[in-house]
PDB file of N, CA and C in Angstrom:
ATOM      1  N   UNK A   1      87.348  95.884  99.843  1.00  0.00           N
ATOM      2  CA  UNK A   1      86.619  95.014  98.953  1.00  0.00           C
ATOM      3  C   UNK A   1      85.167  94.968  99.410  1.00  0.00           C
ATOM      4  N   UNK A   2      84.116  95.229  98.465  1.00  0.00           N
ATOM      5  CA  UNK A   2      82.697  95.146  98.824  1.00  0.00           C
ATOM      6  C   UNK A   2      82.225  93.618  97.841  1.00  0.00           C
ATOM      7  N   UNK A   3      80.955  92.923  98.400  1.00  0.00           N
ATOM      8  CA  UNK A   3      80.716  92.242  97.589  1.00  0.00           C
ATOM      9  C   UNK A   3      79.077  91.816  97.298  1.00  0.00           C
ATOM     10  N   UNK A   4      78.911  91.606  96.203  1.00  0.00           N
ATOM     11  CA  UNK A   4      77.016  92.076  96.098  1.00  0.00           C
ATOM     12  C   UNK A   4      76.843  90.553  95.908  1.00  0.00           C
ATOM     13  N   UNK A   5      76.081  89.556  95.524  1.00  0.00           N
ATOM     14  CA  UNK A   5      75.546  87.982  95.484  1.00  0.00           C
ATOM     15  C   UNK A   5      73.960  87.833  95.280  1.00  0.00           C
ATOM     16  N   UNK A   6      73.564  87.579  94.120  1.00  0.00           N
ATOM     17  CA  UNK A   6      72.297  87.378  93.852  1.00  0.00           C
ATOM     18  C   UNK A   6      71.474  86.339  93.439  1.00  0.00           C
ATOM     19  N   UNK A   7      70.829  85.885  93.296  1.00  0.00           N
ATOM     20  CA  UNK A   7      70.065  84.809  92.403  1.00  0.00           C
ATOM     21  C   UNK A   7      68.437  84.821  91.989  1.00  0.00           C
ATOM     22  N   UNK A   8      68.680  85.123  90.378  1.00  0.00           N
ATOM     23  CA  UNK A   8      67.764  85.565  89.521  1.00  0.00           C
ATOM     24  C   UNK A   8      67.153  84.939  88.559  1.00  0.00           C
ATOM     25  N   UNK A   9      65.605  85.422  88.532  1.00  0.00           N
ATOM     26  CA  UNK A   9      65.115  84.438  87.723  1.00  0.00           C
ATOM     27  C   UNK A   9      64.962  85.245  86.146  1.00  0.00           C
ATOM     28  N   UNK A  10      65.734  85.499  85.587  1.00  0.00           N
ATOM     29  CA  UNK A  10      65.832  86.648  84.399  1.00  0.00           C
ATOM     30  C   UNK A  10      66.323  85.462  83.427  1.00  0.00           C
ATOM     31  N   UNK A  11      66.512  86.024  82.130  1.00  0.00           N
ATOM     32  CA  UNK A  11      67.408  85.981  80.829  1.00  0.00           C
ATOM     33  C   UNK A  11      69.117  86.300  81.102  1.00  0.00           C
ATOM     34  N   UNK A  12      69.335  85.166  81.147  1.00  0.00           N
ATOM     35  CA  UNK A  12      70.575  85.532  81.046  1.00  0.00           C
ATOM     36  C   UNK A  12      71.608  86.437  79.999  1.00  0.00           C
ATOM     37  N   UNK A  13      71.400  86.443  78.735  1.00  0.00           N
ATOM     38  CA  UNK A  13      71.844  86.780  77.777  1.00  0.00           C
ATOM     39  C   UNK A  13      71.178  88.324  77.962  1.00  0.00           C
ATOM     40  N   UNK A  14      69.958  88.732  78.276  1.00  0.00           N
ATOM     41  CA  UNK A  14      69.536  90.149  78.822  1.00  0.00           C
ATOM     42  C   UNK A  14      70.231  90.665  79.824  1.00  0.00           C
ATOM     43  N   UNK A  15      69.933  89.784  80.797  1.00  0.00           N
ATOM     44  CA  UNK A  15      70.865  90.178  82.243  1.00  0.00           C
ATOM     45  C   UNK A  15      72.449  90.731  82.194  1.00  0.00           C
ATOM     46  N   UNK A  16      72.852  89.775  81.044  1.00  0.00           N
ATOM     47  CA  UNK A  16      74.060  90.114  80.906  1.00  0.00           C
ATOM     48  C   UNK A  16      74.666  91.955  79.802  1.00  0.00           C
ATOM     49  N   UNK A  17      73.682  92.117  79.007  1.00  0.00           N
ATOM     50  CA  UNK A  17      73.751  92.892  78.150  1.00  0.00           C
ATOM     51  C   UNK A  17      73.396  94.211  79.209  1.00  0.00           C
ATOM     52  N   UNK A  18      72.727  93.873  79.739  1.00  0.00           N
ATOM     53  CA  UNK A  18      71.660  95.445  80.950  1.00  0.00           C
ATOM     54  C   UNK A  18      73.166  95.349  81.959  1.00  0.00           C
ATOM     55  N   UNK A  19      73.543  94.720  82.124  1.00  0.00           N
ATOM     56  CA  UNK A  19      75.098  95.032  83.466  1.00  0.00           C
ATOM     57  C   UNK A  19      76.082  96.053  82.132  1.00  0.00           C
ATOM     58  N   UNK A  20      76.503  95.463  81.489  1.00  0.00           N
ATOM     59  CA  UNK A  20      77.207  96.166  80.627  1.00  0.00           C
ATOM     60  C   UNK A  20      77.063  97.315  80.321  1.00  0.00           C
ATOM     61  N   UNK A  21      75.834  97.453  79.433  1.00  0.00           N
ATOM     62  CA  UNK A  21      75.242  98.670  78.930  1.00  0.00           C
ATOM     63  C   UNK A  21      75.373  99.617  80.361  1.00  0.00           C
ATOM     64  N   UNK A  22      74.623  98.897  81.197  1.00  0.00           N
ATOM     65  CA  UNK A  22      74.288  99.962  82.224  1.00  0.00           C
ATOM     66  C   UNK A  22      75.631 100.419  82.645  1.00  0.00           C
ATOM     67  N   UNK A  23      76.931  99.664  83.528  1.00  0.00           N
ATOM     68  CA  UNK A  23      77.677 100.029  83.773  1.00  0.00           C
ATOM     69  C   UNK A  23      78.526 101.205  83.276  1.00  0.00           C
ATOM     70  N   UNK A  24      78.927 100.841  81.567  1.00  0.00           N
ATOM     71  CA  UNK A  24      79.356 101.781  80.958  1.00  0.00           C
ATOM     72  C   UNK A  24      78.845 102.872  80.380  1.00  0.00           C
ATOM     73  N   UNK A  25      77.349 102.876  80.426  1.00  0.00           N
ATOM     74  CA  UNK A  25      76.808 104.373  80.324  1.00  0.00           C
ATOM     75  C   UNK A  25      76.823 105.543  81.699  1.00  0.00           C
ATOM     76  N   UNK A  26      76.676 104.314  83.053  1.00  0.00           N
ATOM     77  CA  UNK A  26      76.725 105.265  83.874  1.00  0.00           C
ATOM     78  C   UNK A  26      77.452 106.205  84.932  1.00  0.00           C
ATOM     79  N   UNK A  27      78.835 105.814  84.149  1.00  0.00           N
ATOM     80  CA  UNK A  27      80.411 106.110  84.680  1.00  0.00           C
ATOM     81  C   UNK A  27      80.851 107.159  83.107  1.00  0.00           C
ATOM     82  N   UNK A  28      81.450 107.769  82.966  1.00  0.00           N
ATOM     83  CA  UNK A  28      82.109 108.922  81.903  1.00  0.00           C
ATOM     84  C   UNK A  28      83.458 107.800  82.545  1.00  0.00           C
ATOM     85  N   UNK A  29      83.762 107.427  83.514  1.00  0.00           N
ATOM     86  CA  UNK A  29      85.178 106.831  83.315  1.00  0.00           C
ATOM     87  C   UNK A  29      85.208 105.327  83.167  1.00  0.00           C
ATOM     88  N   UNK A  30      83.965 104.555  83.364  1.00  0.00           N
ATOM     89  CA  UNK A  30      83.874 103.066  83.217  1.00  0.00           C
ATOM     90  C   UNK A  30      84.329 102.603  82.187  1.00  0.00           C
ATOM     91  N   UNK A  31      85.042 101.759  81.874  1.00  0.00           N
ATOM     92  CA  UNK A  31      85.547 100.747  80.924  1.00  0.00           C
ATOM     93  C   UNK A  31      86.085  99.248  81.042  1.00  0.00           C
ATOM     94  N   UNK A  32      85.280  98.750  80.225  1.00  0.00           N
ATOM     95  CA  UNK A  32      85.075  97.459  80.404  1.00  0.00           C
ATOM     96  C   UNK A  32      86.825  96.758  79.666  1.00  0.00           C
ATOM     97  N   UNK A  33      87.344  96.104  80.807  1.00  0.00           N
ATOM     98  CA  UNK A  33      88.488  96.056  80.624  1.00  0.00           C
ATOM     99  C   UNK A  33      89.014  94.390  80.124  1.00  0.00           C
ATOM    100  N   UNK A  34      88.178  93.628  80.653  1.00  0.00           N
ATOM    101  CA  UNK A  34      88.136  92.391  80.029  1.00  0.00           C
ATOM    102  C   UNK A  34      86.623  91.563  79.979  1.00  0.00           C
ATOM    103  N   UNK A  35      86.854  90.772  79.445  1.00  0.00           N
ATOM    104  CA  UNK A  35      85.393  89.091  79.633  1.00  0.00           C
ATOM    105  C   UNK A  35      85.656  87.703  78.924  1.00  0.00           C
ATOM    106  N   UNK A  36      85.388  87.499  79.516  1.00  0.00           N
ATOM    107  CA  UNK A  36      85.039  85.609  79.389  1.00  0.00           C
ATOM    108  C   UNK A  36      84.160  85.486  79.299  1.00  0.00           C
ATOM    109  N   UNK A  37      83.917  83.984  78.220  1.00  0.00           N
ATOM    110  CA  UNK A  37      82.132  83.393  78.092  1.00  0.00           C
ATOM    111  C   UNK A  37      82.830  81.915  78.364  1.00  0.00           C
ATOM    112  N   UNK A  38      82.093  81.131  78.975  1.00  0.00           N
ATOM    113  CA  UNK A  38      82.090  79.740  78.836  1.00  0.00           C
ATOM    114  C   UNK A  38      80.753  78.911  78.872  1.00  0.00           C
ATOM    115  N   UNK A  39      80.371  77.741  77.555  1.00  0.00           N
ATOM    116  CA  UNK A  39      78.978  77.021  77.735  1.00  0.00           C
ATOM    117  C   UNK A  39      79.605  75.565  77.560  1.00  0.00           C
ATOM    118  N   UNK A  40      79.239  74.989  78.332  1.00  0.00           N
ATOM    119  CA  UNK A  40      79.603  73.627  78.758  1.00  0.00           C
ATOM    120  C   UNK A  40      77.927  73.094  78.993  1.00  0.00           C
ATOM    121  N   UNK A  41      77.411  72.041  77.748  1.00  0.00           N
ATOM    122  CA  UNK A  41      76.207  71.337  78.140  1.00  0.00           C
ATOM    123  C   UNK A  41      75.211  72.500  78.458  1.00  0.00           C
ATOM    124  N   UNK A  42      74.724  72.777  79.000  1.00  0.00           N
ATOM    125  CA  UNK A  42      73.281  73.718  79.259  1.00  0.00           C
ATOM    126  C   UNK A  42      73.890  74.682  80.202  1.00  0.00           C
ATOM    127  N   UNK A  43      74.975  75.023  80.796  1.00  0.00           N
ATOM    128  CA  UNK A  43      75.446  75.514  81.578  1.00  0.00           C
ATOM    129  C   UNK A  43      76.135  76.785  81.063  1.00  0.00           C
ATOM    130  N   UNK A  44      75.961  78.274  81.337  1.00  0.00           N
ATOM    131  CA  UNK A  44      76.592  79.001  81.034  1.00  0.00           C
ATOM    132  C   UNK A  44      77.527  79.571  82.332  1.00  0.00           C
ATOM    133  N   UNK A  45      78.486  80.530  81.736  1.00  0.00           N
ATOM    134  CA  UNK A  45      79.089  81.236  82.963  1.00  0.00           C
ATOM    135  C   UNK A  45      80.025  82.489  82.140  1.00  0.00           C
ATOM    136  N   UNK A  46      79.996  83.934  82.272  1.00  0.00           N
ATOM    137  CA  UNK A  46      80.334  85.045  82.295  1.00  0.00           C
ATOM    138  C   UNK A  46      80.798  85.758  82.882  1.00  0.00           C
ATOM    139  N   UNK A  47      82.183  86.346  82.527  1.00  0.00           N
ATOM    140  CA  UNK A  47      83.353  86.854  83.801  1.00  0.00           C
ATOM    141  C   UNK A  47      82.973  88.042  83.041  1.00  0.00           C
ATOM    142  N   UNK A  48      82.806  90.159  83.314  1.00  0.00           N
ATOM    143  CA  UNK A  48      83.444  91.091  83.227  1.00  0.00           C
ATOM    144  C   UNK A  48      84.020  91.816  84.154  1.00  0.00           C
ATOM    145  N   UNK A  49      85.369  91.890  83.929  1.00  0.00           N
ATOM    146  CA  UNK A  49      85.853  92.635  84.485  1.00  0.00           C
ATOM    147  C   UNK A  49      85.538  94.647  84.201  1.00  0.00           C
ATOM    148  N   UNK A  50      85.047  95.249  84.862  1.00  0.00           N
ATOM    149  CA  UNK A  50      84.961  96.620  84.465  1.00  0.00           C
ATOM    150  C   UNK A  50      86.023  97.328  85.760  1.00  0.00           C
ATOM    151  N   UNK A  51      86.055  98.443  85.063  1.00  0.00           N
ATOM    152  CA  UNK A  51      87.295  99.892  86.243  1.00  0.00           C
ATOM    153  C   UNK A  51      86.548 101.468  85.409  1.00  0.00           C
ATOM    154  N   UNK A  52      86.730 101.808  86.715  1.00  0.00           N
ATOM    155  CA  UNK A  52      86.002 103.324  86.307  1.00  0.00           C
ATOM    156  C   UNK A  52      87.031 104.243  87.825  1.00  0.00           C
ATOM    157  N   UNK A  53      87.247 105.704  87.468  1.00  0.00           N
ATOM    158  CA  UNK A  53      87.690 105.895  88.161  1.00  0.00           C
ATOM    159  C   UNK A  53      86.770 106.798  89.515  1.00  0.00           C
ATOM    160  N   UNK A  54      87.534 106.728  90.820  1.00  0.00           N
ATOM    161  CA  UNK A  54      86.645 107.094  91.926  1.00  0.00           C
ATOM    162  C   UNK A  54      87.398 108.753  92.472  1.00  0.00           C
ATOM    163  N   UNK A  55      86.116 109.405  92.172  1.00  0.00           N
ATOM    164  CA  UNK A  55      86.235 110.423  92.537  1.00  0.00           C
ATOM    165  C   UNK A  55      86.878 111.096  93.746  1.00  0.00           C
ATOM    166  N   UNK A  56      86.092 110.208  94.267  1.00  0.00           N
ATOM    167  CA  UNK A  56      85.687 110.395  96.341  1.00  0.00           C
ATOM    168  C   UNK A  56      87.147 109.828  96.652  1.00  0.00           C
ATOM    169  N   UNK A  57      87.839 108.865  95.806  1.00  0.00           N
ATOM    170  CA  UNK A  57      88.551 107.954  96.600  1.00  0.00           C
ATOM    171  C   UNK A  57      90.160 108.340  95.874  1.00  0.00           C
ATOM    172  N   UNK A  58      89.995 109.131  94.672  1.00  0.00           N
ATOM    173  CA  UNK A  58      91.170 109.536  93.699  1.00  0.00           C
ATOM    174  C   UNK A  58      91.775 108.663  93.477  1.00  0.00           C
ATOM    175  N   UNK A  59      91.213 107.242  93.331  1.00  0.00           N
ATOM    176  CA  UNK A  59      92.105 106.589  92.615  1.00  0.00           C
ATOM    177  C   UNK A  59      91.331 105.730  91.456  1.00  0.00           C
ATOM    178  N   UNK A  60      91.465 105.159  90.826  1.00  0.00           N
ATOM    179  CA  UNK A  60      90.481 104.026  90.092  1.00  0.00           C
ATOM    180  C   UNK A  60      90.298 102.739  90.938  1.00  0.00           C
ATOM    181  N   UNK A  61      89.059 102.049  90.150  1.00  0.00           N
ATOM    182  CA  UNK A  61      89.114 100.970  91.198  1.00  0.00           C
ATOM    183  C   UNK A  61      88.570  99.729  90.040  1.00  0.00           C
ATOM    184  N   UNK A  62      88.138  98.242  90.535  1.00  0.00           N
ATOM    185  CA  UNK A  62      87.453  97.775  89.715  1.00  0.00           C
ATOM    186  C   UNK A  62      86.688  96.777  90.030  1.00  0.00           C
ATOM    187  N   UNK A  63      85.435  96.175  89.213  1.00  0.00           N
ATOM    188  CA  UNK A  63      84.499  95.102  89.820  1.00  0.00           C
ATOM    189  C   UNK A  63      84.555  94.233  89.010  1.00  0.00           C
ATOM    190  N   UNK A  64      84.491  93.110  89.751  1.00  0.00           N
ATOM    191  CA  UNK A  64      84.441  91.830  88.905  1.00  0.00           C
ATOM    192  C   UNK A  64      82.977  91.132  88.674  1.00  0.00           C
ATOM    193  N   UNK A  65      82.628  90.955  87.625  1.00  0.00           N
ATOM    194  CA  UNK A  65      81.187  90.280  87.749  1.00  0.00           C
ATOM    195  C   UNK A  65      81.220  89.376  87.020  1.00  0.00           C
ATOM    196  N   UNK A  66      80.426  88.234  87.389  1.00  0.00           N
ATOM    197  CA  UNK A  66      80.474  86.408  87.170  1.00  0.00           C
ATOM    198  C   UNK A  66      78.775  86.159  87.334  1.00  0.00           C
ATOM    199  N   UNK A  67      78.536  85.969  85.981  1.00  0.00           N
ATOM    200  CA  UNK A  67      77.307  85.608  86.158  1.00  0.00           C
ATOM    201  C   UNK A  67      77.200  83.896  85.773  1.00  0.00           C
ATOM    202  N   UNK A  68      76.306  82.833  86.378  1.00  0.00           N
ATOM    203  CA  UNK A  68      76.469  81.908  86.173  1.00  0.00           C
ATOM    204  C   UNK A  68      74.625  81.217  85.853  1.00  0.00           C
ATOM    205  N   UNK A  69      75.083  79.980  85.068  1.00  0.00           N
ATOM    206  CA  UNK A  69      73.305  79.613  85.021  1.00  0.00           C
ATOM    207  C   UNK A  69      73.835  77.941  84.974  1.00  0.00           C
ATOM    208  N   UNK A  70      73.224  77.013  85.457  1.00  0.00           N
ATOM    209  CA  UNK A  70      73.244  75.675  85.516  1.00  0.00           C
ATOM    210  C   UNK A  70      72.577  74.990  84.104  1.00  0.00           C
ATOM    211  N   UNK A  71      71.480  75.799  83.831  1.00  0.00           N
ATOM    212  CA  UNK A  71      70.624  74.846  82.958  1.00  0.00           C
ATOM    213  C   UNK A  71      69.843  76.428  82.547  1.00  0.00           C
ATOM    214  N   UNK A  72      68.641  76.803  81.542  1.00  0.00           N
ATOM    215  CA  UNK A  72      68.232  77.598  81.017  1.00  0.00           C
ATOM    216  C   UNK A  72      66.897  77.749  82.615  1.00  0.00           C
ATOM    217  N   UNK A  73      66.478  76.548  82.910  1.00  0.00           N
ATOM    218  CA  UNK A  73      65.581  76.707  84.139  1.00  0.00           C
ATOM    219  C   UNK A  73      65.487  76.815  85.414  1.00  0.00           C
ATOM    220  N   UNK A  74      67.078  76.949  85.719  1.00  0.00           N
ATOM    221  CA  UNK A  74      67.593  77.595  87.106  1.00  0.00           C
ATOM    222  C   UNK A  74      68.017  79.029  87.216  1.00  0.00           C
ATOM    223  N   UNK A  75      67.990  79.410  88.492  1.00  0.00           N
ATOM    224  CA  UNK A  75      68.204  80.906  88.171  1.00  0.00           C
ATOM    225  C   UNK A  75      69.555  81.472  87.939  1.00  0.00           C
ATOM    226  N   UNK A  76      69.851  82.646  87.064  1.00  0.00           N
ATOM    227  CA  UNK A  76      71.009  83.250  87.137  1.00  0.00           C
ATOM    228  C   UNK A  76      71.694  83.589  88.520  1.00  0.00           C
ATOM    229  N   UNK A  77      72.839  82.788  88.933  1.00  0.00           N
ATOM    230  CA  UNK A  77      73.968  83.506  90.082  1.00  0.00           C
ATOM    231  C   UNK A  77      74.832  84.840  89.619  1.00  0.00           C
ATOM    232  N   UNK A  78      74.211  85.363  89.935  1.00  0.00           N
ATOM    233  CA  UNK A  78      75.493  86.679  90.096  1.00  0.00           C
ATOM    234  C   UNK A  78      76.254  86.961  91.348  1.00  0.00           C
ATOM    235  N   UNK A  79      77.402  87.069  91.262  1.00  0.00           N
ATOM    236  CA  UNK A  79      78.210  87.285  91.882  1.00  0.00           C
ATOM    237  C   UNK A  79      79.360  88.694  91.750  1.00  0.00           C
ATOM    238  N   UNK A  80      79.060  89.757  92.293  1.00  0.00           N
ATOM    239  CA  UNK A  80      79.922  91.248  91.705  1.00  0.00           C
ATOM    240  C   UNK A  80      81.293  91.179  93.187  1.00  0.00           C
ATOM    241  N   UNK A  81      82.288  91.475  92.628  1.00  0.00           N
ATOM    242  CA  UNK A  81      83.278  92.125  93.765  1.00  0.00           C
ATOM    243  C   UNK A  81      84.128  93.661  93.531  1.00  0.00           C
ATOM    244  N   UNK A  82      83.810  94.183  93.976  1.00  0.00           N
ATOM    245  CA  UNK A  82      84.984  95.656  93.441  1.00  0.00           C
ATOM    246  C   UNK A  82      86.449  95.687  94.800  1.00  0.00           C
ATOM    247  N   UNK A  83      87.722  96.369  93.942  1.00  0.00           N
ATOM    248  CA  UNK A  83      88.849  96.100  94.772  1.00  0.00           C
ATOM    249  C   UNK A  83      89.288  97.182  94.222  1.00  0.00           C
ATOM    250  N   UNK A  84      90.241  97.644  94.945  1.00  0.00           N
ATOM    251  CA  UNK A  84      91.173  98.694  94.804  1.00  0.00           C
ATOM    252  C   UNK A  84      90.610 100.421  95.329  1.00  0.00           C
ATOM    253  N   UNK A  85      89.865 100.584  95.659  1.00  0.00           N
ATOM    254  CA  UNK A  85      89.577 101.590  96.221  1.00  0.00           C
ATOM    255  C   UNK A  85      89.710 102.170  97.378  1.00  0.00           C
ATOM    256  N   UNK A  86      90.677 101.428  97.891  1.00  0.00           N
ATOM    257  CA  UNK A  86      91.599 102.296  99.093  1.00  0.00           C
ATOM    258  C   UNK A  86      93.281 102.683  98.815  1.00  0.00           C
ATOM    259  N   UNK A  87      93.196 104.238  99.775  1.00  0.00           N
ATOM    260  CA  UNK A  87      94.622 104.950  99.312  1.00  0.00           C
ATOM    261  C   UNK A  87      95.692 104.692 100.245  1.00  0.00           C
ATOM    262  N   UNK A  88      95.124 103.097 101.084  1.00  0.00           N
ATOM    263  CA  UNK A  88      96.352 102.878 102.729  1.00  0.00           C
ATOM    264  C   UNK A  88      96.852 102.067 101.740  1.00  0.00           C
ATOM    265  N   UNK A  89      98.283 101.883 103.128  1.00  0.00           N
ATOM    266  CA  UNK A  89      99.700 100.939 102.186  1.00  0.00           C
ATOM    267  C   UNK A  89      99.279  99.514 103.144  1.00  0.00           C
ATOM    268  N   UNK A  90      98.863 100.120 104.530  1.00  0.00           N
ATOM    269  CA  UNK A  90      98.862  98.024 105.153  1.00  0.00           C
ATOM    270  C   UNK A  90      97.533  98.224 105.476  1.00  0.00           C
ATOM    271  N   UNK A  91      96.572  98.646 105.484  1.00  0.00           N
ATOM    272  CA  UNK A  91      94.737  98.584 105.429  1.00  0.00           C
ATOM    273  C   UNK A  91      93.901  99.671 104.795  1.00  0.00           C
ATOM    274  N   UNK A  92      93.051  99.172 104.629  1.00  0.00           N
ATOM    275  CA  UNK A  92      92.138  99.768 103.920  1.00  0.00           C
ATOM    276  C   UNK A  92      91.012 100.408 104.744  1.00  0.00           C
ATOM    277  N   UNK A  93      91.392 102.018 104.016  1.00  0.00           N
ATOM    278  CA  UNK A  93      90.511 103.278 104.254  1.00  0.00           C
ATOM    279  C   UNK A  93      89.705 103.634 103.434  1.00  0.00           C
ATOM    280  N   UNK A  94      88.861 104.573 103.325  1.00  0.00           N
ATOM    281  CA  UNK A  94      87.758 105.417 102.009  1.00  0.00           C
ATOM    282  C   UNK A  94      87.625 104.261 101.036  1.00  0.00           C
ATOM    283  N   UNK A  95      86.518 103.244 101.573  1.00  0.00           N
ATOM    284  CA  UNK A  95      86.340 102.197 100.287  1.00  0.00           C
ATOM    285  C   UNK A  95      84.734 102.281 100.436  1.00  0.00           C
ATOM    286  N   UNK A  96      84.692 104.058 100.044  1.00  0.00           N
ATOM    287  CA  UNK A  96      83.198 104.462 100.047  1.00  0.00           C
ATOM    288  C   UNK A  96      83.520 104.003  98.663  1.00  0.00           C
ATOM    289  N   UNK A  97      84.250 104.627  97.175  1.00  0.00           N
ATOM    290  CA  UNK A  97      83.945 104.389  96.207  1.00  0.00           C
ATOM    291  C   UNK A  97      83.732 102.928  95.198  1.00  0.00           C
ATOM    292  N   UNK A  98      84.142 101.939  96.512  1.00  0.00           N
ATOM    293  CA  UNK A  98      83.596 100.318  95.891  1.00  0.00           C
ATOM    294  C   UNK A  98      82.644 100.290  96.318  1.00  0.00           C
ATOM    295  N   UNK A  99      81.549 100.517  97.137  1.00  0.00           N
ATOM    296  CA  UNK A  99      80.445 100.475  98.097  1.00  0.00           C
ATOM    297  C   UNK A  99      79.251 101.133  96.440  1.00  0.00           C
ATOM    298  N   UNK A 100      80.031 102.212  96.175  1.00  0.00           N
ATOM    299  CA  UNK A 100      79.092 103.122  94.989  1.00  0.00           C
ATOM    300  C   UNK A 100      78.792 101.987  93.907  1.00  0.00           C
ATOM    301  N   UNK A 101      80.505 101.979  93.507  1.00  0.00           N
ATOM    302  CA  UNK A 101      80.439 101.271  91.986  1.00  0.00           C
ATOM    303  C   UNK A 101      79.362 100.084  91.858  1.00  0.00           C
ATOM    304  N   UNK A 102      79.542  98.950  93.235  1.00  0.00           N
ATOM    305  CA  UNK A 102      78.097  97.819  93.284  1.00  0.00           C
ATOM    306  C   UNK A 102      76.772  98.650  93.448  1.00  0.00           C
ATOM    307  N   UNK A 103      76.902  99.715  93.961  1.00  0.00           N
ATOM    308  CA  UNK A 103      75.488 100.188  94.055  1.00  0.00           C
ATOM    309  C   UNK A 103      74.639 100.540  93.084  1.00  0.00           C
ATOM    310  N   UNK A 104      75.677 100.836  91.741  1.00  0.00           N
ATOM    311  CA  UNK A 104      75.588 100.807  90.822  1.00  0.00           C
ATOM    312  C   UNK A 104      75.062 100.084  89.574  1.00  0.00           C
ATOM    313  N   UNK A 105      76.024  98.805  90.266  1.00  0.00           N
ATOM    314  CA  UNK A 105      75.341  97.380  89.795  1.00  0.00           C
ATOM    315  C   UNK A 105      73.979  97.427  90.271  1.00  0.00           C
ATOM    316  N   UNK A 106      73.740  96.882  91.755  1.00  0.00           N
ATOM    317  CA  UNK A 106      72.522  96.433  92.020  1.00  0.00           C
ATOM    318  C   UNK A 106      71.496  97.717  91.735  1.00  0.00           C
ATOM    319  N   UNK A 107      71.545  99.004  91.019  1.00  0.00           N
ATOM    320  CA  UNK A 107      70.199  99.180  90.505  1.00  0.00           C
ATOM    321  C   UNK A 107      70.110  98.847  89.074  1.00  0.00           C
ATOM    322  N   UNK A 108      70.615  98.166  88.657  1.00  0.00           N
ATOM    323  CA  UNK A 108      70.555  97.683  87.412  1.00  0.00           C
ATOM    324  C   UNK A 108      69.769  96.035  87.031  1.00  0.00           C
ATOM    325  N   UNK A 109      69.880  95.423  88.646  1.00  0.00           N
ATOM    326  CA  UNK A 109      69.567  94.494  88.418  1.00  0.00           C
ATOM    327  C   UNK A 109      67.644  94.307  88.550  1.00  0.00           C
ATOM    328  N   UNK A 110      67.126  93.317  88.348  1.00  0.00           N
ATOM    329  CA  UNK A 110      65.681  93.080  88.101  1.00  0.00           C
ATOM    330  C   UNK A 110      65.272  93.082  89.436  1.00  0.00           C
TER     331      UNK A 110
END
């Protein structure tokens, strides 16, 4: 498991569209497999789940991303995790290809 954690002073509703877009243009195997929206009062918060498969690692894997905002004038929390990219049965080996997939993320971000 790798995990990326940010806090941004962007558009959320942009921020959120540029992870997507970007993700699934820049994988031939990425697919966005689920999402959640929730707005409560001024407060937003955004779950996608994406999986793309790993070359390096032959198996698929996937990242979770949660973007969150308190109010329109605090900054966006992002929060990314990717899992499954190791081929051990009791620990985890070659989890070069979760290390990629966020790396992925974070050049996408501002």
């Amino acid at each position: 498991m790798a995990k990326l954690e940010r806090h941004l002073y962007t558009d959320f509703h942009g921020l959120l569209l540029r992870i997507e877009q970007g993700i699934l243009h820049g994988s031939v195997s990425a697919s966005l497999e689920d999402s959640s929206d929730f707005i409560a009062g001024g407060a937003r918060c955004s779950v996608r789940v994406f999986e793309r498969f790993s070359y390096l690692g032959g198996n698929r894997l996937s990242m979770t991303v949660t973007l969150f905002q308190g109010s329109p004038e605090e900054p966006v929390h992002l929060s990314a995790i990717t899992a499954g990219g190791s081929q051990a049965v009791f620990f985890k080996i070659n989890t070069f290809g979760e290390q990629a997939f966020l790396d992925k993320l974070a050049e996408l971000l501002p």
